[in-house]
Protein backbone atom coordinates (compact mmCIF):
# COMPACT_ATOMS: atom_id res chain seq x y z
CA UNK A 1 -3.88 8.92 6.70
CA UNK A 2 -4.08 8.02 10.37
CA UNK A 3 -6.41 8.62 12.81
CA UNK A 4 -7.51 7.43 16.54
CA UNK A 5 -8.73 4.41 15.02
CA UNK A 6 -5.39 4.00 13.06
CA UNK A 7 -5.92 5.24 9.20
CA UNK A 8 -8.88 6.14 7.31
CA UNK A 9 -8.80 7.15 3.53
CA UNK A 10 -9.02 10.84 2.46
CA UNK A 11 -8.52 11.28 -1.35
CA UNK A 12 -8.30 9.60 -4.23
CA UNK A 13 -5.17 9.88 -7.09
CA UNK A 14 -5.55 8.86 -10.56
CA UNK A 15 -3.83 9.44 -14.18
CA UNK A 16 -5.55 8.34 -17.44
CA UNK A 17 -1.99 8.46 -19.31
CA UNK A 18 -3.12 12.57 -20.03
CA UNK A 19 -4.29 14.25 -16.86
CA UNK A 20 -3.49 13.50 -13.06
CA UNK A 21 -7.13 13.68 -11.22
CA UNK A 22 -7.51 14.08 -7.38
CA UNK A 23 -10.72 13.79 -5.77
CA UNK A 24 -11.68 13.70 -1.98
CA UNK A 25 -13.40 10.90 -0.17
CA UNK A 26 -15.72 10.88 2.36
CA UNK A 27 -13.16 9.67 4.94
CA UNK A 28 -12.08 13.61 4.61
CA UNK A 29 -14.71 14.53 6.42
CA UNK A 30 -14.24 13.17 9.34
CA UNK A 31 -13.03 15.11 12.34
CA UNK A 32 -8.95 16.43 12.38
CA UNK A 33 -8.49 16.08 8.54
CA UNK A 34 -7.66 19.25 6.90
CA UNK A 35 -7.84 20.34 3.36
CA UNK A 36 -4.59 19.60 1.05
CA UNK A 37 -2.55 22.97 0.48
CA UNK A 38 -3.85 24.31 -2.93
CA UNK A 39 -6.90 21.46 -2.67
CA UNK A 40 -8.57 23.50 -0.08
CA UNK A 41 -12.60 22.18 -1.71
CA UNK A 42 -13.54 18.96 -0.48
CA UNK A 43 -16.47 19.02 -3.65
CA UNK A 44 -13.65 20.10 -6.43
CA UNK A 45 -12.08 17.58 -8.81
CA UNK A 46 -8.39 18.97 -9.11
CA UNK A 47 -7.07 17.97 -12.65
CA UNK A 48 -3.36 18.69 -14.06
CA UNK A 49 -0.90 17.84 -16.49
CA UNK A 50 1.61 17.32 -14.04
CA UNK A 51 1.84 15.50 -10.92
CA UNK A 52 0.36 16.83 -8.12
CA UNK A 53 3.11 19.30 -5.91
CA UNK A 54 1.60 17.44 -2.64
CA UNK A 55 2.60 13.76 -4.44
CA UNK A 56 6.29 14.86 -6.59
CA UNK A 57 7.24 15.94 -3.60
CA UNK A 58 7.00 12.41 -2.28
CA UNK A 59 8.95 11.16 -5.15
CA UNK A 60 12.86 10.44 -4.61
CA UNK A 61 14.75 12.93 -7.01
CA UNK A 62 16.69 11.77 -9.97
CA UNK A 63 19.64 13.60 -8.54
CA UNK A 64 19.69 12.08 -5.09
CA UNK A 65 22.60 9.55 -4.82
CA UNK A 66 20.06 7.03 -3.29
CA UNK A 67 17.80 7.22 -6.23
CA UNK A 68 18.85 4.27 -7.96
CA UNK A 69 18.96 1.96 -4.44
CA UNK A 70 15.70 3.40 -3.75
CA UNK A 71 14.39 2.41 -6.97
CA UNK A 72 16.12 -0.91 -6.69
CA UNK A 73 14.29 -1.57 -2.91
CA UNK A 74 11.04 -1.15 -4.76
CA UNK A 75 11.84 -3.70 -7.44
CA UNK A 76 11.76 -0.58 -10.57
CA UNK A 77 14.30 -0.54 -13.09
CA UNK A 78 16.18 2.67 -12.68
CA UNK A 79 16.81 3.62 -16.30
CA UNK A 80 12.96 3.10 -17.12
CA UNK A 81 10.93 4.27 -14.44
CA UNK A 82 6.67 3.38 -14.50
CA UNK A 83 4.19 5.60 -13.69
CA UNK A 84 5.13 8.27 -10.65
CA UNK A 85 1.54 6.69 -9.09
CA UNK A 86 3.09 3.11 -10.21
CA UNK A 87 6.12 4.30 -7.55
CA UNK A 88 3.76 6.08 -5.05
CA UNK A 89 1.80 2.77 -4.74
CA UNK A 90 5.11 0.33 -3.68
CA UNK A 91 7.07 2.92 -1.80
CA UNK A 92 3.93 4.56 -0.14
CA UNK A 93 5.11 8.17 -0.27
CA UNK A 94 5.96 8.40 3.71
CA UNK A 95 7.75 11.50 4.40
CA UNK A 96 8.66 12.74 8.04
CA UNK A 97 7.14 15.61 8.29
CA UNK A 98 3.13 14.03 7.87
CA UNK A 99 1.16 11.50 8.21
CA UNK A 100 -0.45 10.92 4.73
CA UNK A 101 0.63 7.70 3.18
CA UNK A 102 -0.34 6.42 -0.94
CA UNK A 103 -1.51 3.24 -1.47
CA UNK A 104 -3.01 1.55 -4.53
CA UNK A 105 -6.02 0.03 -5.09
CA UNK A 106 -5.41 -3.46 -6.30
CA UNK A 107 -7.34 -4.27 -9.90
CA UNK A 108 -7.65 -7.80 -10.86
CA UNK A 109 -4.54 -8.77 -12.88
CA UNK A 110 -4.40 -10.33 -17.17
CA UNK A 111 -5.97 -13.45 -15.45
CA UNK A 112 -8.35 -11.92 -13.45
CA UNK A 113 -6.69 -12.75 -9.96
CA UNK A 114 -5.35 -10.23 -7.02
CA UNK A 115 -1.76 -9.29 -7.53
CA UNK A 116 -0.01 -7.21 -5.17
CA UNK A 117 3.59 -5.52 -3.99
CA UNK A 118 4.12 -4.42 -0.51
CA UNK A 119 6.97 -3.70 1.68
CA UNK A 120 6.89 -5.47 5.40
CA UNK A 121 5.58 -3.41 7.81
CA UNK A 122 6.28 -3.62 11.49
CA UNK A 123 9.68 -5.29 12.09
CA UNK A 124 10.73 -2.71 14.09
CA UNK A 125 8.07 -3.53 17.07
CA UNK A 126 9.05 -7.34 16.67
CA UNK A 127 11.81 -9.03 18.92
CA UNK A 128 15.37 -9.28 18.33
CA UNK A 129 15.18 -12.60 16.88
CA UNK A 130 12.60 -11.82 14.42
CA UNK A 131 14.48 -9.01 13.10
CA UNK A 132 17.73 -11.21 12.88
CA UNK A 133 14.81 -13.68 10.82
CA UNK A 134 14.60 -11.09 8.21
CA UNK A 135 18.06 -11.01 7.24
CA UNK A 136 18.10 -14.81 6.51
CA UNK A 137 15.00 -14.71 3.92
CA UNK A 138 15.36 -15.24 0.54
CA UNK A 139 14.07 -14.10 -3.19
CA UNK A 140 11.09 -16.76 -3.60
CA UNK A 141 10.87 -17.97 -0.15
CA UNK A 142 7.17 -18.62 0.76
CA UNK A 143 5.72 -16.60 3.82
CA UNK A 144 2.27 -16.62 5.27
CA UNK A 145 -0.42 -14.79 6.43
CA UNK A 146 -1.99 -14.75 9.46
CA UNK A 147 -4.98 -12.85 10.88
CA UNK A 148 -4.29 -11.47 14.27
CA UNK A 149 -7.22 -12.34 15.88
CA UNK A 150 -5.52 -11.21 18.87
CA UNK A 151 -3.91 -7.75 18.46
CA UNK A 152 -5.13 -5.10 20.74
CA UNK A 153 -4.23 -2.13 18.55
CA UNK A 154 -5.62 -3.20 14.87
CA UNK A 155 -8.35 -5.67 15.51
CA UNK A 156 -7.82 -5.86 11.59
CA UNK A 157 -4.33 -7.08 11.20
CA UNK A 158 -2.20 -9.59 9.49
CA UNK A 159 0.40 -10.91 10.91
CA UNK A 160 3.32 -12.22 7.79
CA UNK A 161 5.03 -15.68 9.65
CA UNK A 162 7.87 -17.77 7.86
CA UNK A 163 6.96 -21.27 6.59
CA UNK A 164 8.96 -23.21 8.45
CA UNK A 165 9.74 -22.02 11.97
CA UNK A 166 5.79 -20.00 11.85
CA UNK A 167 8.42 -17.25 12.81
CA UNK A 168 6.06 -13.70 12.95
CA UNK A 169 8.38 -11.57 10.42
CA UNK A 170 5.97 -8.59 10.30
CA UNK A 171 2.82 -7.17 9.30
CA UNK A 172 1.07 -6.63 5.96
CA UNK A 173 0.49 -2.57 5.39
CA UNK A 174 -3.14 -1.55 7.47
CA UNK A 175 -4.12 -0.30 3.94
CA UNK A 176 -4.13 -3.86 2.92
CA UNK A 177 -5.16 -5.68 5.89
CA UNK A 178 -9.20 -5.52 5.56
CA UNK A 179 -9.12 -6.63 1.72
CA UNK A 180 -6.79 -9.18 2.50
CA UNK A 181 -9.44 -10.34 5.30
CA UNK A 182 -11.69 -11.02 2.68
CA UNK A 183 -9.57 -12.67 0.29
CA UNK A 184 -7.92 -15.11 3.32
CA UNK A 185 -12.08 -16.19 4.15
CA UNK A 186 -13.27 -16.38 0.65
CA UNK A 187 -10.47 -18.05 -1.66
CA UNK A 188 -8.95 -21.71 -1.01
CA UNK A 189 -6.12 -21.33 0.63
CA UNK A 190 -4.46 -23.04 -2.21
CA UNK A 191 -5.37 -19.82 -3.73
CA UNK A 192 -3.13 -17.73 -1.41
CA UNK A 193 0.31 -17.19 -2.05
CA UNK A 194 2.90 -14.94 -0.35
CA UNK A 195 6.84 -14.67 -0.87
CA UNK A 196 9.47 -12.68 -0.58
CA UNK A 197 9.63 -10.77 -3.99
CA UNK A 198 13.15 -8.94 -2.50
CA UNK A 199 15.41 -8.72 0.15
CA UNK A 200 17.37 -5.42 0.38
CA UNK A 201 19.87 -6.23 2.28
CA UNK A 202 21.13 -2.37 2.12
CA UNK A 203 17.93 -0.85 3.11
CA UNK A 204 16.29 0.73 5.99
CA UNK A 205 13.94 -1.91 7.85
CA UNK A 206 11.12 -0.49 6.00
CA UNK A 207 12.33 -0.89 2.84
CA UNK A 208 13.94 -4.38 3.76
CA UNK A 209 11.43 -6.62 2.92
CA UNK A 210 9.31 -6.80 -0.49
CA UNK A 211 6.36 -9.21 -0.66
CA UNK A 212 4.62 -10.32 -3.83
CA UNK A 213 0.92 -11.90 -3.28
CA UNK A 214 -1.06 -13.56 -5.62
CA UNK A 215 -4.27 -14.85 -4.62
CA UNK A 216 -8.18 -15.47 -5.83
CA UNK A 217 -10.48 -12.61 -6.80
CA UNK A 218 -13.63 -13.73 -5.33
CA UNK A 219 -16.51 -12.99 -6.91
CA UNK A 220 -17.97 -9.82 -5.33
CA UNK A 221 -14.81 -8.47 -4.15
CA UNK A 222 -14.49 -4.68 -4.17
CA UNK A 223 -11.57 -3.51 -2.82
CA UNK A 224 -11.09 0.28 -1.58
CA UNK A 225 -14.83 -0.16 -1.09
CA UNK A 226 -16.45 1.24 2.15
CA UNK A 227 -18.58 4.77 3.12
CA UNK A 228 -14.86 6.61 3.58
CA UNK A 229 -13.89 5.22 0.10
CA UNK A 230 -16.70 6.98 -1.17
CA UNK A 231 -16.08 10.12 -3.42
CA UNK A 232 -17.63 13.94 -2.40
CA UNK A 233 -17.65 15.44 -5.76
CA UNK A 234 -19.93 14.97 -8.28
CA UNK A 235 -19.00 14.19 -11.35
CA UNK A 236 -16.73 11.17 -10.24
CA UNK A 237 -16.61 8.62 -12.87
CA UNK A 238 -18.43 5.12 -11.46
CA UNK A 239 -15.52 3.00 -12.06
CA UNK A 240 -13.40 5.33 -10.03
CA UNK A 241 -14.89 4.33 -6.82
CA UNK A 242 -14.08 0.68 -6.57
C-alpha cells in the first residue's frame, strides 16, 4: 500500500489449492498502517476456506454486466476463471475507497525464467501524444524498458518506450519496478523482452494496456525479498518469504 515514500508491502496472500493464508509483513509496522478489519493481530496467521472478505470484495461480481470485459482486459477466459489470487495479481484489486493494491510475486516459470503480466501504469500523467500512442499499439508489438534514472518522485522507476519512435508509453507497476532493476542489470539484454500482450481498446486507461515480459532469472534473484517483505508471525513456512 502507499506511503510517503510511495508503497511499501504489508501482508502477504496465499492459497495451497485448500486454505487461503494471510500473514503480515514487517512493512505493517511501519508508521500510518492499520490493522485489516477482522485481521486486527499483526503476529496471527489468518487461515480460511474461503477467500478473504477484505480480497472478494476486490473481485468483479459474476453478475456485473462488465464482468466478462473485465475479465477479457485481463486476458482470463470468462467461462473458466483461474485462481481469485490468479485475478487479484493482473487486475491488482484497486478499489476507490483505499489505498491497498495486490500484486504477485513472480516464481520462475516451466523453464526456469521470469514471466510476468502487468497492466501500463501511468498514461494518464503522460502528454497528449503519448496517450494518442497507446491507441495505435498492437497484440505482439515489442516495447521497452527504461530505468528512469531521472524521475524525481520514484527514484526506482521504469519508464515502458515504443521501439521505434522511443515514444515513453507509460510506466511498469512500482510493485515491479525494483525486481525489474535487477533483472535489466543482471540478464543480457537479449534476455529481456517486453510486448504488448493486449490492447483493450474498450477499457479505462488503466486497463488499456497489457504487457507480457519474459526475461532471465539470474542466479540469486529473490524477488519480494527485502526487511518489509519479511513475515511477523511465527510459524511462516520458509518458502513463503521469497
Amino acid at each position: 500500500m502507499p506511503d510517503q515514500t510511495g508503497w511499501r508491502p504489508v501482508g502477504r496472500l496465499e492459497h495451497d489449492g485448500d486454505l487461503y493464508r494471510f500473514w503480515y509483513t514487517e512493512g505493517a509496522r511501519k508508521p500510518g498502517f492499520r490493522p485489516f478489519a477482522q485481521m486486527e493481530h499483526l503476529d496471527q496467521i489468518y487461515e480460511s476456506v474461503e477467500l478473504f472478505p477484505l480480497f472478494a470484495n476486490r473481485l468483479l461480481s459474476e453478475s456485473r454486466p462488465e464482468y466478462e470485459a473485465f475479465m477479457r482486459w485481463s486476458g482470463f477466459d470468462s467461462d473458466t476463471p483461474p485462481d481469485p489470487i490468479i485475478v487479484l495479481g493482473v487486475t491488482e484489486g484497486i478499489r476507490q475507497t483505499d489505498a491497498v493494491e495486490v500484486f504477485p510475486c513472480p516464481v520462475p516459470d516451466a523453464d526456469g525464467c521470469y514471466l510476468n503480466k502487468f497492466f501500463l501504469h501511468g498514461i494518464r500523467w503522460l502528454p497528449e501524444a503519448a496517450v494518442e500512442r497507446t491507441w495505435k499499439l498492437y497484440e505482439g508489438e515489442r516495447i521497452k524498458l527504461m530505468l528512469d534514472l531521472q524521475n524525481e518522485h520514484d527514484p526506482q522507476a521504469v519508464a515502458v518506450r515504443t521501439e521505434t519512435e522511443r515514444m515513453q508509453i507509460g510506466y511498469v507497476p512500482r510493485y515491479l519496478a525494483h525486481d525489474v532493476w535487477q533483472l535489466v542489470q543482471q540478464c543480457d539484454i537479449n534476455f529481456i523482452e517486453l510486448q504488448v500482450a493486449r490492447l483493450n481498446r474498450d477499457a479505462p486507461l488503466q486497463n488499456r494496456v497489457l504487457c507480457r515480459m519474459h526475461a532471465c532469472w539470474p542466479d540469486g534473484f529473490r524477488p519480494c525479498s527485502g526487511e518489509d517483505f519479511a513475515p511477523i508471525p511465527a510459524g511462516v513456512p520458509a518458502n513463503c518469504n521469497r
